[in-house]
C-alpha atoms as a PDB file:
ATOM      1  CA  UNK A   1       0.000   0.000   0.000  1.00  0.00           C
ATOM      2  CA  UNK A   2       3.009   2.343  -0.190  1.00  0.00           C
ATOM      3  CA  UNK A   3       1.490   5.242  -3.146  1.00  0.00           C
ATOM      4  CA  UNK A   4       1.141   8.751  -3.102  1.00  0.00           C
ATOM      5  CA  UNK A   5      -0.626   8.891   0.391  1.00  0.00           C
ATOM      6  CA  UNK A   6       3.063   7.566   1.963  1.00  0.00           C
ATOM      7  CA  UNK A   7       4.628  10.886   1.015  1.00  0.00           C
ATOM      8  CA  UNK A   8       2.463  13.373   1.484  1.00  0.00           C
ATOM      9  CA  UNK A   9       0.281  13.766   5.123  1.00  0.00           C
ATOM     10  CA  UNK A  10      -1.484  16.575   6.654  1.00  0.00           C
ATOM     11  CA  UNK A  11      -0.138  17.621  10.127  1.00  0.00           C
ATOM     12  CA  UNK A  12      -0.788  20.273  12.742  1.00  0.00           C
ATOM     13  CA  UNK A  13       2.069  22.532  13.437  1.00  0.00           C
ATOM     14  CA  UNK A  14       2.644  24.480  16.474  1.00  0.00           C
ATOM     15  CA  UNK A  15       4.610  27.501  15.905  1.00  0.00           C
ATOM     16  CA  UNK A  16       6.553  29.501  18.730  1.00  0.00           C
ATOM     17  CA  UNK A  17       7.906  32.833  17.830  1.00  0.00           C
ATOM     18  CA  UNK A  18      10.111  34.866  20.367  1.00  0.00           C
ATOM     19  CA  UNK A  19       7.239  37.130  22.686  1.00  0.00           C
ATOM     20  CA  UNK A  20       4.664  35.539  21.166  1.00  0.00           C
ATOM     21  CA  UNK A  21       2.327  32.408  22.317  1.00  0.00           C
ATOM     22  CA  UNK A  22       2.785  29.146  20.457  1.00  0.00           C
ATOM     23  CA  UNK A  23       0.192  28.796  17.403  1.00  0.00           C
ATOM     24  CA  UNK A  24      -1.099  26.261  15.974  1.00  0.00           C
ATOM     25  CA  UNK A  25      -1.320  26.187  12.331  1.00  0.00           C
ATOM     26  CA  UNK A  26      -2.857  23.214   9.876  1.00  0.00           C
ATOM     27  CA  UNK A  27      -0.092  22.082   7.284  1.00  0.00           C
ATOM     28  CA  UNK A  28       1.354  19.208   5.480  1.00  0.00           C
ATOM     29  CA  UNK A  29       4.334  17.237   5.387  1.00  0.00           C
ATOM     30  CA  UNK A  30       5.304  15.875   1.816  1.00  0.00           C
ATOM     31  CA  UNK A  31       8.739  14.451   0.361  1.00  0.00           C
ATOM     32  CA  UNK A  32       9.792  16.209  -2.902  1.00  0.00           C
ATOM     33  CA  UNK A  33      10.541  12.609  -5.063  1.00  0.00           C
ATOM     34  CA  UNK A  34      12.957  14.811  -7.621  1.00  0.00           C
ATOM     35  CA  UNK A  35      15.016  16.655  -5.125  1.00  0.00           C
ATOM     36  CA  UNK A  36      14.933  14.048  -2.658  1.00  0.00           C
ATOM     37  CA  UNK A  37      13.793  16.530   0.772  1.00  0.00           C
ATOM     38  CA  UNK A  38      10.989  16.443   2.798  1.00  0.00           C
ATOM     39  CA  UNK A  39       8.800  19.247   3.105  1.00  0.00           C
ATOM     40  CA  UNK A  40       6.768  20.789   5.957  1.00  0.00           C
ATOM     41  CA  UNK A  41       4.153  23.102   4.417  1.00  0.00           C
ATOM     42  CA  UNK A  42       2.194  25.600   6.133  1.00  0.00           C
ATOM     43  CA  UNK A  43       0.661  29.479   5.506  1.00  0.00           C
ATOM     44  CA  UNK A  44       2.541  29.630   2.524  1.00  0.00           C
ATOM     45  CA  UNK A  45       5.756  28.606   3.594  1.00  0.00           C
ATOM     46  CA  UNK A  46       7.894  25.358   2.668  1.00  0.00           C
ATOM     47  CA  UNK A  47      10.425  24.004   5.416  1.00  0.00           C
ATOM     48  CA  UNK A  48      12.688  21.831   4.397  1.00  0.00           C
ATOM     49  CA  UNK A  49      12.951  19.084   7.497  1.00  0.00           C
ATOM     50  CA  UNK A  50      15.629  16.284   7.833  1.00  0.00           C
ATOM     51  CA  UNK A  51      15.463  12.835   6.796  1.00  0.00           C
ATOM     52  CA  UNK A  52      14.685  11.881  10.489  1.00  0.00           C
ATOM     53  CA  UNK A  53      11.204  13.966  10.583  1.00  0.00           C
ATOM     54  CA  UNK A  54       9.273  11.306  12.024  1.00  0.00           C
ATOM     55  CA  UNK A  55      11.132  11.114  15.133  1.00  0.00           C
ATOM     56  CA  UNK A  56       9.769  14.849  15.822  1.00  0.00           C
ATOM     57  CA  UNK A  57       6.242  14.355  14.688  1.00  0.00           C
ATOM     58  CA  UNK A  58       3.994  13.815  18.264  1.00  0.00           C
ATOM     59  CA  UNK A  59       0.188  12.825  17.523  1.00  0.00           C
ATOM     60  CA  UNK A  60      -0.110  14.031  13.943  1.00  0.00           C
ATOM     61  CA  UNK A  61       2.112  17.728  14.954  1.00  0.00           C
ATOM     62  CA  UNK A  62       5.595  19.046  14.805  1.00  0.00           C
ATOM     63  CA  UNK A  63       6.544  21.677  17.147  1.00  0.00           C
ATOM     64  CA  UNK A  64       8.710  24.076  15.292  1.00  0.00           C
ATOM     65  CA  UNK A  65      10.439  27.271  16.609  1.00  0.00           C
ATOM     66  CA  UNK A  66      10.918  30.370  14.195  1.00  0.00           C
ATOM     67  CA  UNK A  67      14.607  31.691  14.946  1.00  0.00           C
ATOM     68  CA  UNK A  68      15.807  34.691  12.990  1.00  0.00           C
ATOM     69  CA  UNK A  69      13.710  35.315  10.271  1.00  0.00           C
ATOM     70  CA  UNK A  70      13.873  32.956   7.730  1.00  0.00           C
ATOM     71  CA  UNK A  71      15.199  29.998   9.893  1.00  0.00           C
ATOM     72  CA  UNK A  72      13.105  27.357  11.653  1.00  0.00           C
ATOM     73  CA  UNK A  73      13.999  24.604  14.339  1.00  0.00           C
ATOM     74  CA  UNK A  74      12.197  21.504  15.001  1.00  0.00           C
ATOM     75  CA  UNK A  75      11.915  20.719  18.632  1.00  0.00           C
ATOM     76  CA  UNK A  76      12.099  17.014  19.509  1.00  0.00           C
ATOM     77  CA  UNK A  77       9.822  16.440  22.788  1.00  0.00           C
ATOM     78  CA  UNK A  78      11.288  12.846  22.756  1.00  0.00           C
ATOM     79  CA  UNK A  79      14.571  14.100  23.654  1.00  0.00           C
ATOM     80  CA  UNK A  80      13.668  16.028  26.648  1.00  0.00           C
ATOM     81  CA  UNK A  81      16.057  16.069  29.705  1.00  0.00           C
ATOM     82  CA  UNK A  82      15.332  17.248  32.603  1.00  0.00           C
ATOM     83  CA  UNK A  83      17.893  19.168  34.980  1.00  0.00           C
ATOM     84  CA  UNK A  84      16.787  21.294  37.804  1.00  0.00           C
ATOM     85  CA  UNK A  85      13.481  21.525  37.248  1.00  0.00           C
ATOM     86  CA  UNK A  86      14.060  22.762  33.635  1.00  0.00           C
ATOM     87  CA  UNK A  87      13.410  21.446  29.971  1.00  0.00           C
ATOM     88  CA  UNK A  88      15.461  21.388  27.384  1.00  0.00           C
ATOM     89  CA  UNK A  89      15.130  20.525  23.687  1.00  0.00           C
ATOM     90  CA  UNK A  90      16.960  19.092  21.237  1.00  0.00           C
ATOM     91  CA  UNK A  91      16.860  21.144  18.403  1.00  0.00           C
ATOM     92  CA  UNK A  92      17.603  20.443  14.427  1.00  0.00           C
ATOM     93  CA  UNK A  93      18.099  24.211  12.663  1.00  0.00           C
ATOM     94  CA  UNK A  94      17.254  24.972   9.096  1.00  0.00           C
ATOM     95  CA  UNK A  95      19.464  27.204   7.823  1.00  0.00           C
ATOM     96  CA  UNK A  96      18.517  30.205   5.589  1.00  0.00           C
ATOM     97  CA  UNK A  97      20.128  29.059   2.707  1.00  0.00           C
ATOM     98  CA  UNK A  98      18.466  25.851   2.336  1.00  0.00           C
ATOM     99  CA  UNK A  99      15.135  27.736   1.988  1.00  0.00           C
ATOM    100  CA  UNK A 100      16.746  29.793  -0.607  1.00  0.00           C
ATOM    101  CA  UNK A 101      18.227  27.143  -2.503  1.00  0.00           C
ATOM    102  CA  UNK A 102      15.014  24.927  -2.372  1.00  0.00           C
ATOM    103  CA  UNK A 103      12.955  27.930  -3.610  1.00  0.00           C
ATOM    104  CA  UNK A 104      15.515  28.293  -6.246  1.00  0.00           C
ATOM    105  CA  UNK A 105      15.383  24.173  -7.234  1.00  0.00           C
ATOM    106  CA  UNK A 106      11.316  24.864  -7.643  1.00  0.00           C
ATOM    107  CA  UNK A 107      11.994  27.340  -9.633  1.00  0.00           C
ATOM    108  CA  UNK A 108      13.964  25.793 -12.250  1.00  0.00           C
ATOM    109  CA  UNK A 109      11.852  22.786 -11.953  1.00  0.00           C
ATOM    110  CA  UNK A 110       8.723  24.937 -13.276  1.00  0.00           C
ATOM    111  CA  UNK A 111      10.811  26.190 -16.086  1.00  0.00           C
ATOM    112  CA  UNK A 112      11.758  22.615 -17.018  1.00  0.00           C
ATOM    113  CA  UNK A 113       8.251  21.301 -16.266  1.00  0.00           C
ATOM    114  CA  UNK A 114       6.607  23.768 -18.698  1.00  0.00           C
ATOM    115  CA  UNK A 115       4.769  22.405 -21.710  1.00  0.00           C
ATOM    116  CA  UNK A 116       5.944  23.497 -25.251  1.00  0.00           C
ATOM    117  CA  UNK A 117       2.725  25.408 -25.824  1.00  0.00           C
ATOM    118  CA  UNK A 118       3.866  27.542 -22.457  1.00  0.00           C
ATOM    119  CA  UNK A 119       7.548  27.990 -23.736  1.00  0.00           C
ATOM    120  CA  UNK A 120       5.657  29.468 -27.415  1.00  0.00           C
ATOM    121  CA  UNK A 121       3.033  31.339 -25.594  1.00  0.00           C
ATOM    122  CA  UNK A 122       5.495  34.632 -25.299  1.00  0.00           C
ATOM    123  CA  UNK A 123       6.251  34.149 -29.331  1.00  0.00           C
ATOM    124  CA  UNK A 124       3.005  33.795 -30.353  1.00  0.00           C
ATOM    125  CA  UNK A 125       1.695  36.821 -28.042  1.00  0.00           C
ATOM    126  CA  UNK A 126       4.690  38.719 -29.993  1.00  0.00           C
ATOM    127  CA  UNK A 127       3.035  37.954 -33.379  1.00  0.00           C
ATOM    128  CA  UNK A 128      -0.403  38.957 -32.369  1.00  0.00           C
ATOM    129  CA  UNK A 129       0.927  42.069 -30.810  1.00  0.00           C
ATOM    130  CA  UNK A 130       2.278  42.639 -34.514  1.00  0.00           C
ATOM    131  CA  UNK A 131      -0.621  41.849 -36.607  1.00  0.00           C
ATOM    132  CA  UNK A 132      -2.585  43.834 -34.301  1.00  0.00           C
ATOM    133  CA  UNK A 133      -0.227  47.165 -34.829  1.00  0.00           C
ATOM    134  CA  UNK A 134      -0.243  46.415 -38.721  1.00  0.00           C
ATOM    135  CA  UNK A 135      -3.942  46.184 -38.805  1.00  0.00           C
ATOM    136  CA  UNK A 136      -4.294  49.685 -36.926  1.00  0.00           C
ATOM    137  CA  UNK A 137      -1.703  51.042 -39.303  1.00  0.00           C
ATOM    138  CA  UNK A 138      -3.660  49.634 -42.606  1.00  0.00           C
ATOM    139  CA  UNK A 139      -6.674  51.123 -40.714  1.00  0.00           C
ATOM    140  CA  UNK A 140      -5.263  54.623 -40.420  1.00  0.00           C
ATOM    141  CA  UNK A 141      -3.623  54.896 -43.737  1.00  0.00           C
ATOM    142  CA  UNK A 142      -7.071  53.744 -45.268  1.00  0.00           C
ATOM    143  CA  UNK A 143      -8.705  56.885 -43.401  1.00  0.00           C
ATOM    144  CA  UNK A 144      -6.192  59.179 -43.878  1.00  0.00           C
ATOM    145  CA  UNK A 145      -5.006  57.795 -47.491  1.00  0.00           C
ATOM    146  CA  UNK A 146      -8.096  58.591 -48.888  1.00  0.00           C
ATOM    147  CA  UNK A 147      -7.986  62.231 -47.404  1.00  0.00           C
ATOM    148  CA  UNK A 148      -3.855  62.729 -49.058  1.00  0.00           C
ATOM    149  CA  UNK A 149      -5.783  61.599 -52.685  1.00  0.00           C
ATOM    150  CA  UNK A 150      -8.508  64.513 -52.332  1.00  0.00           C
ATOM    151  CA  UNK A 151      -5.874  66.823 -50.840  1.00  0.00           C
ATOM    152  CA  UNK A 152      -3.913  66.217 -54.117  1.00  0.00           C
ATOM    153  CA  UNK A 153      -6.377  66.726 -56.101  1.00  0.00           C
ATOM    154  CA  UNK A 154      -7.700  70.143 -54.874  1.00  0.00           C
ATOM    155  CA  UNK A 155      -3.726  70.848 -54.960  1.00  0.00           C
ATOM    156  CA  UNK A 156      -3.604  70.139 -58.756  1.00  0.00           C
ATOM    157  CA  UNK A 157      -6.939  72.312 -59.271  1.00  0.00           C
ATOM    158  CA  UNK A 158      -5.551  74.768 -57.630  1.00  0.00           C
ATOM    159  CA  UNK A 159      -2.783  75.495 -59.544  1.00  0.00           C
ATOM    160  CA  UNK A 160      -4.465  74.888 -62.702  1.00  0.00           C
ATOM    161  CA  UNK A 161      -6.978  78.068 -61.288  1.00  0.00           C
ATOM    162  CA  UNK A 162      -3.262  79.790 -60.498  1.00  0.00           C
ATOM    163  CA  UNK A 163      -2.062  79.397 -63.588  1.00  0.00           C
ATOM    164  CA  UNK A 164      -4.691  80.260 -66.048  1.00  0.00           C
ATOM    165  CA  UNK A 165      -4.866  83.595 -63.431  1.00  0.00           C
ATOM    166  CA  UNK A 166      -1.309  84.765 -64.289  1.00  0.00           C
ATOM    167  CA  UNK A 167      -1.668  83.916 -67.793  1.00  0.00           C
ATOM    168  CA  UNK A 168      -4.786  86.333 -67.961  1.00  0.00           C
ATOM    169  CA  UNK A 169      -3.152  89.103 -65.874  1.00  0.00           C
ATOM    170  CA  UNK A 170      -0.349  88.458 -68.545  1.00  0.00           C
ATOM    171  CA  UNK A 171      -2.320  89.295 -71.144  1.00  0.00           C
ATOM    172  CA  UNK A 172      -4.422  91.774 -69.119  1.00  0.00           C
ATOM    173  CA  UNK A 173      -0.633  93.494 -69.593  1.00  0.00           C
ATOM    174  CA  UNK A 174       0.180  92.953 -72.975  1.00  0.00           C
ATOM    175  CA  UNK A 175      -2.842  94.698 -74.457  1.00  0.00           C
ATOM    176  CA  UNK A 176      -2.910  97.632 -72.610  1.00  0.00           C
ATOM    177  CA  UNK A 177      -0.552  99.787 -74.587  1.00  0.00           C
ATOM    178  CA  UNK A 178       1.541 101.723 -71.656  1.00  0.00           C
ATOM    179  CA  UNK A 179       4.319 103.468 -72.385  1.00  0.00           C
ATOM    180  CA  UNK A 180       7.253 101.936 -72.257  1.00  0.00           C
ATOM    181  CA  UNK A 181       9.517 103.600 -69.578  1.00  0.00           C
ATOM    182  CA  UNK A 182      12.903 105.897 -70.778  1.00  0.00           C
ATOM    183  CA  UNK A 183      15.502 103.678 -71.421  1.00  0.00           C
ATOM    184  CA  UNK A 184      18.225 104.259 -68.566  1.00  0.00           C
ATOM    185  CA  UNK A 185      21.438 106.470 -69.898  1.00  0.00           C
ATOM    186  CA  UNK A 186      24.213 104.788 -71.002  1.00  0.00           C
ATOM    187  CA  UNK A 187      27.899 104.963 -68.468  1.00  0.00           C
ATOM    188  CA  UNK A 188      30.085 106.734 -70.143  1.00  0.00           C
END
């Protein structure tokens, strides 16, 4: 009976925080088959745990201890000793870096899990974006195309109208007989 159920198991977690009281928080604990880690899982956060995390799980919950702010410890009530009245734990700490570099593993595991239609998706999105802008353009010259051809046309009247006006004036000129003006003296 050892399937998908064996590696993956909802737990309660009890949280302590420094001046704070302990919470208890519904979670998971699940073993990443690729990267080979378990996993505790809980309010969005992914702790890696060691390879020993049954030892610290207590009636279905883990007791873990936030120290710093990105580091966890599990606390092992199995372990405890008891010296003068007091209780200690034994303690397992995840270090910073481990989060990191497990957030950084799922990362690249998305990337290489991604379908070929999802690794196209950014080309094809490109295209559209193009055919899209060349359609507006077609659009625009259309409208304003249509405005340069009249435009042209009311240029090329126009300076037909100019041009028969000067050659009237012209010969507005020519037959009115006004006398020609004194020829300028010659330098001597």
């Amino acid at each position: 009976m050892f399937g998908k159920n064996m590696l993956k198991r909802k737990i309660n977690i009890v949280l302590y925080e420094k001046n704070q009281p302990p919470q208890t928080l519904k979670g998971k604990l699940y073993y990443d088959k690729k990267i080979k880690t378990w996993y505790v899982a809980f309010g969005g956060e992914n702790v890696p745990a060691p390879e020993n995390v049954s030892k610290f799980i207590i009636n279905n919950t883990i007791h873990l201890e936030k120290v710093g702010t990105n580091s966890y410890s599990y606390l092992d009530f199995n372990e405890f000793i008891q010296r003068d009245k007091q209780l200690k734990t034994a303690k397992t700490d995840i270090d910073p870096a481990q989060i990191y570099s497990s957030i950084v593993k799922a990362q690249t595991r998305l990337e290489r899990n991604k379908s070929s239609l999802e690794k196209i998706i950014p080309i094809i999105m490109i295209i559209i974006a193009m055919i899209g802008i060349g359609i507006f353009l077609a659009i625009v010259w259309s409208s304003v195309g249509q405005n340069m051809v009249d435009i042209s046309k009311n240029f090329n009247e126009a300076t037909k109208t100019l041009a028969s006006l000067i050659e009237k004036q012209n010969q507005i000129i020519s037959n009115c007989n006004l006398p020609t003006p004194p020829s300028a003296p010659t330098p001597r």
